[in-house]
Protein backbone atom coordinates (compact mmCIF):
# COMPACT_ATOMS: atom_id res chain seq x y z
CA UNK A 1 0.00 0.00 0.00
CA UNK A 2 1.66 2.95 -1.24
CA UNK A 3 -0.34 6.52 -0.30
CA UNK A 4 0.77 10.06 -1.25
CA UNK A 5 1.40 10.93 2.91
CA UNK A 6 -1.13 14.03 3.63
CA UNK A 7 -2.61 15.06 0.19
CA UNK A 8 -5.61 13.33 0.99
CA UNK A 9 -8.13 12.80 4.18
CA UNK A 10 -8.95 8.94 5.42
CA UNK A 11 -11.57 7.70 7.25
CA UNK A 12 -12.34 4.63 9.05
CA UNK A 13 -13.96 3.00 12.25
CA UNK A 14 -11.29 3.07 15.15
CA UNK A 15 -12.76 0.81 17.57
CA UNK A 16 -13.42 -3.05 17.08
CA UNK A 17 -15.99 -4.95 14.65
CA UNK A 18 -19.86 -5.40 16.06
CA UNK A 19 -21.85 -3.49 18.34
CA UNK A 20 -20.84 -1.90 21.65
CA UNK A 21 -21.75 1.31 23.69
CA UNK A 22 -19.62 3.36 21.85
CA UNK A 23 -17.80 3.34 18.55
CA UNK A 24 -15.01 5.52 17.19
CA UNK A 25 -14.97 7.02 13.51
CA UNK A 26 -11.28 8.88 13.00
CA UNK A 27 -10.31 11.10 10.27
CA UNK A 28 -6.79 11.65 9.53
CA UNK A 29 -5.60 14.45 6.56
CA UNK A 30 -5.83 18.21 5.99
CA UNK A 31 -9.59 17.73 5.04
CA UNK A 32 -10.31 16.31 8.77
CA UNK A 33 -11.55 19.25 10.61
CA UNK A 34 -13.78 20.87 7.95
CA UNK A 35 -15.12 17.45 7.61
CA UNK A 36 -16.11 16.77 10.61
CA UNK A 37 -17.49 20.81 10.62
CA UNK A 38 -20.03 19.70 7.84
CA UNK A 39 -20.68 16.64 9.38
CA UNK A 40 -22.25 19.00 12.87
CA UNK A 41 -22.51 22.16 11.08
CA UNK A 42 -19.92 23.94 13.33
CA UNK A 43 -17.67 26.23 12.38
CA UNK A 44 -14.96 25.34 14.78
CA UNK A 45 -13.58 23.23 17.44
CA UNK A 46 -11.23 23.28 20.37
CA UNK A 47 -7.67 21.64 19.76
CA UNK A 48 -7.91 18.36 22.29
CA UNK A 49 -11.26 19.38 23.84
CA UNK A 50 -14.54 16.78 23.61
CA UNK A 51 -17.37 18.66 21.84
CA UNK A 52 -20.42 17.10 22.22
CA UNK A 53 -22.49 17.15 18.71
CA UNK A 54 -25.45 16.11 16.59
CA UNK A 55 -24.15 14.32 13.36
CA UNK A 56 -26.23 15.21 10.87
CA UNK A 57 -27.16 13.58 7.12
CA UNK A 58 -27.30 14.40 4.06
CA UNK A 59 -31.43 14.95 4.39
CA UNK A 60 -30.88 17.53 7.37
CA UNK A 61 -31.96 14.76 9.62
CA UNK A 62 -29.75 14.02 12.95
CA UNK A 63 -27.75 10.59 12.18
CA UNK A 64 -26.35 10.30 16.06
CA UNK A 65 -25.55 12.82 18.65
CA UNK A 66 -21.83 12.00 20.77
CA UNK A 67 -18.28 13.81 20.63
CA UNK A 68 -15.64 15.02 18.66
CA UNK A 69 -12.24 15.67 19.18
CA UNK A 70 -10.04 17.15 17.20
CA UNK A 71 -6.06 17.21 16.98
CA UNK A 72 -3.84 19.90 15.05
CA UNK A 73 -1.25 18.98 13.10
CA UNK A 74 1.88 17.69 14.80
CA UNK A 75 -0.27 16.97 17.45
CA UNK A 76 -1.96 13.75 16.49
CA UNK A 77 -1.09 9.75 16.47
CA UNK A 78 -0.82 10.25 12.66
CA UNK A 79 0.90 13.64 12.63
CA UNK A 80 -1.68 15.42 10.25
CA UNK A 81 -4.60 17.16 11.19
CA UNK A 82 -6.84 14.61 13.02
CA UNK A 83 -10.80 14.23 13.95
CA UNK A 84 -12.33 11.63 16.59
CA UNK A 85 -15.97 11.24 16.24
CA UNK A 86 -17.27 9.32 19.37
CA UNK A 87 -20.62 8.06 18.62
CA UNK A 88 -22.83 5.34 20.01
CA UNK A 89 -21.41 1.99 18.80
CA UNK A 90 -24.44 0.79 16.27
CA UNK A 91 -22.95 -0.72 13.15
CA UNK A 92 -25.12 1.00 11.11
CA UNK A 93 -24.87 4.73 12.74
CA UNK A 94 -21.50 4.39 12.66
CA UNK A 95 -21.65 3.34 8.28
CA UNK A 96 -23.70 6.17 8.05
CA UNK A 97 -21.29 8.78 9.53
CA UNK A 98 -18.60 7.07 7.45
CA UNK A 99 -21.23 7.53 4.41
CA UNK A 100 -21.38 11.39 5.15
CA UNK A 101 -17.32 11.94 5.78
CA UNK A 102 -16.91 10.45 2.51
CA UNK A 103 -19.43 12.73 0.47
CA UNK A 104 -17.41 15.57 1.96
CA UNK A 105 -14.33 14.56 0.22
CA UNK A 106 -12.71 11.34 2.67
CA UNK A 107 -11.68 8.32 1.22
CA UNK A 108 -11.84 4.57 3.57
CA UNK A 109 -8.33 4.24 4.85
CA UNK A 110 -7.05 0.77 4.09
CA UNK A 111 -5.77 -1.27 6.66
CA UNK A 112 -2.66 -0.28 9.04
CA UNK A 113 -2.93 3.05 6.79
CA UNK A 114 -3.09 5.31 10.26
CA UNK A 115 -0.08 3.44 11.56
CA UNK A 116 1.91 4.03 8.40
CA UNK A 117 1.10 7.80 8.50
CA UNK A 118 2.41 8.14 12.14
CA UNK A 119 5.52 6.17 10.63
CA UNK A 120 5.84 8.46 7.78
CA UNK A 121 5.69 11.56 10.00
CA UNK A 122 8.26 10.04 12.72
CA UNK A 123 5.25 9.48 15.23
CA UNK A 124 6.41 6.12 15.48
CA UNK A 125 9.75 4.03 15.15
CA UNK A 126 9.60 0.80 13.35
CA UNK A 127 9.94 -1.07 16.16
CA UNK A 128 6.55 0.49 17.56
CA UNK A 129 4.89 0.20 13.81
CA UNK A 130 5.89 -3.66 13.72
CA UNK A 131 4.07 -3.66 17.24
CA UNK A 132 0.64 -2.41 15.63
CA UNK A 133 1.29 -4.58 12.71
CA UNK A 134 0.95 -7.58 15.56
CA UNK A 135 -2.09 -6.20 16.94
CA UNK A 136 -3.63 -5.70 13.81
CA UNK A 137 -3.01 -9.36 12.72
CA UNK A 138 -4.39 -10.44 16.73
CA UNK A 139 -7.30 -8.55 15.97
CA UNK A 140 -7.85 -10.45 12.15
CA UNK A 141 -6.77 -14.34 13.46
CA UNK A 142 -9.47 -13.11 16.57
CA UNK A 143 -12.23 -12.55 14.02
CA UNK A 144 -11.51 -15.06 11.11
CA UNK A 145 -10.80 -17.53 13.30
CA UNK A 146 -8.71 -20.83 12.44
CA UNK A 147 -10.32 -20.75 8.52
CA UNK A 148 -7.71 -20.74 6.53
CA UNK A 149 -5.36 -19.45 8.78
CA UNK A 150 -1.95 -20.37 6.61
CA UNK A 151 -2.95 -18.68 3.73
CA UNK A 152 -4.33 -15.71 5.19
CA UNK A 153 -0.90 -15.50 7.55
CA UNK A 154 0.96 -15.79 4.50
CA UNK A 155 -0.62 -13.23 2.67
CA UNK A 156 -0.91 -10.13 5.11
CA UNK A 157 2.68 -10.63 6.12
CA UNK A 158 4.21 -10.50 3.10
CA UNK A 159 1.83 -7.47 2.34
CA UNK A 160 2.95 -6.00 5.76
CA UNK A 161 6.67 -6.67 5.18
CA UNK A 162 6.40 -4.81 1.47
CA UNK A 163 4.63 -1.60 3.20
CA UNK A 164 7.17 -1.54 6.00
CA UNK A 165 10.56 -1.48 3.90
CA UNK A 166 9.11 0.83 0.82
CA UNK A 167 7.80 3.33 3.86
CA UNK A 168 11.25 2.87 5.46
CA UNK A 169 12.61 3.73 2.07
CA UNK A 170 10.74 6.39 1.49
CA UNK A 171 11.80 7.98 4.70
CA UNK A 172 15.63 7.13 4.06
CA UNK A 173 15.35 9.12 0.66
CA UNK A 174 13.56 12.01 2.55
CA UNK A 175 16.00 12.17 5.06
């Protein structure tokens, strides 16, 4: 996975697959605040502060109601500009926010695509990026259980291994 660092905004869910009390949409790219500004029709938001906030769609109607943070840039996991949404945890609710981030200009992020951001802005060393790479492939064995478990190994860590040395490469030739 090879993505031009910052020129464009990501979104994705943040906290685990199914239902629970609360879920986590995060933004990540210089689109991030004003995004998440359409997405409660505010104007503004307080660097690192928890802003409590009706989502709203497309239709005018409210989608959820929960928090947002929001991070500057430098001052995030990823190093760009950064937006938390903290909504209630319903599958659904949660697509639909996605839904609305993306008509405002976000793309999905693929997987381990925060992580290589914060590794791409030295957020992270690459000791501490293989370290999410493990918890990322906990969290996929965890949910796809023993099916096909070779195969799948096989695949997402040779996939892992070619991220991790053309982003270390990348930051060699910047540096």
């Amino acid at each position: 996975m090879s993505v031009a660092v910052s020129e464009d905004t990501i979104v994705a869910v943040a906290t685990p697959g199914g239902q629970g009390g609360v879920g986590i949409v995060r933004l990540s790219g210089p689109l991030s605040h004003s995004i998440v500004g359409q997405l409660t029709r505010r104007s503004s938001f307080k660097p690192r502060v928890a802003t409590l906030c009706s989502f709203f769609g497309a239709d005018g109607d409210v989608i959820d109601t929960g928090l947002v943070l929001c991070f500057d840039e430098g001052a995030s996991f990823t190093g760009e500009c950064v937006a938390e949404i903290q909504a209630h945890g319903s599958p659904v609710a949660l697509q639909m926010v996605i839904s609305e981030c993306l008509s405002f200009g976000a793309r999905l992020a693929q997987p381990g695509e925060f992580s290589e951001r914060s590794f791409m802005h030295g957020k992270m060393d690459l000791a501490q990026a293989e370290e999410h790479f493990h918890r990322f492939l906990d969290e996929v064995l965890l949910q796809v259980g023993e099916v096909h478990i070779h195969d799948l190994l096989h695949r997402v860590l040779v996939g892992k291994a070619n991220v991790v040395e053309e982003a270390a490469a990348q930051k060699r030739v910047r540096q």
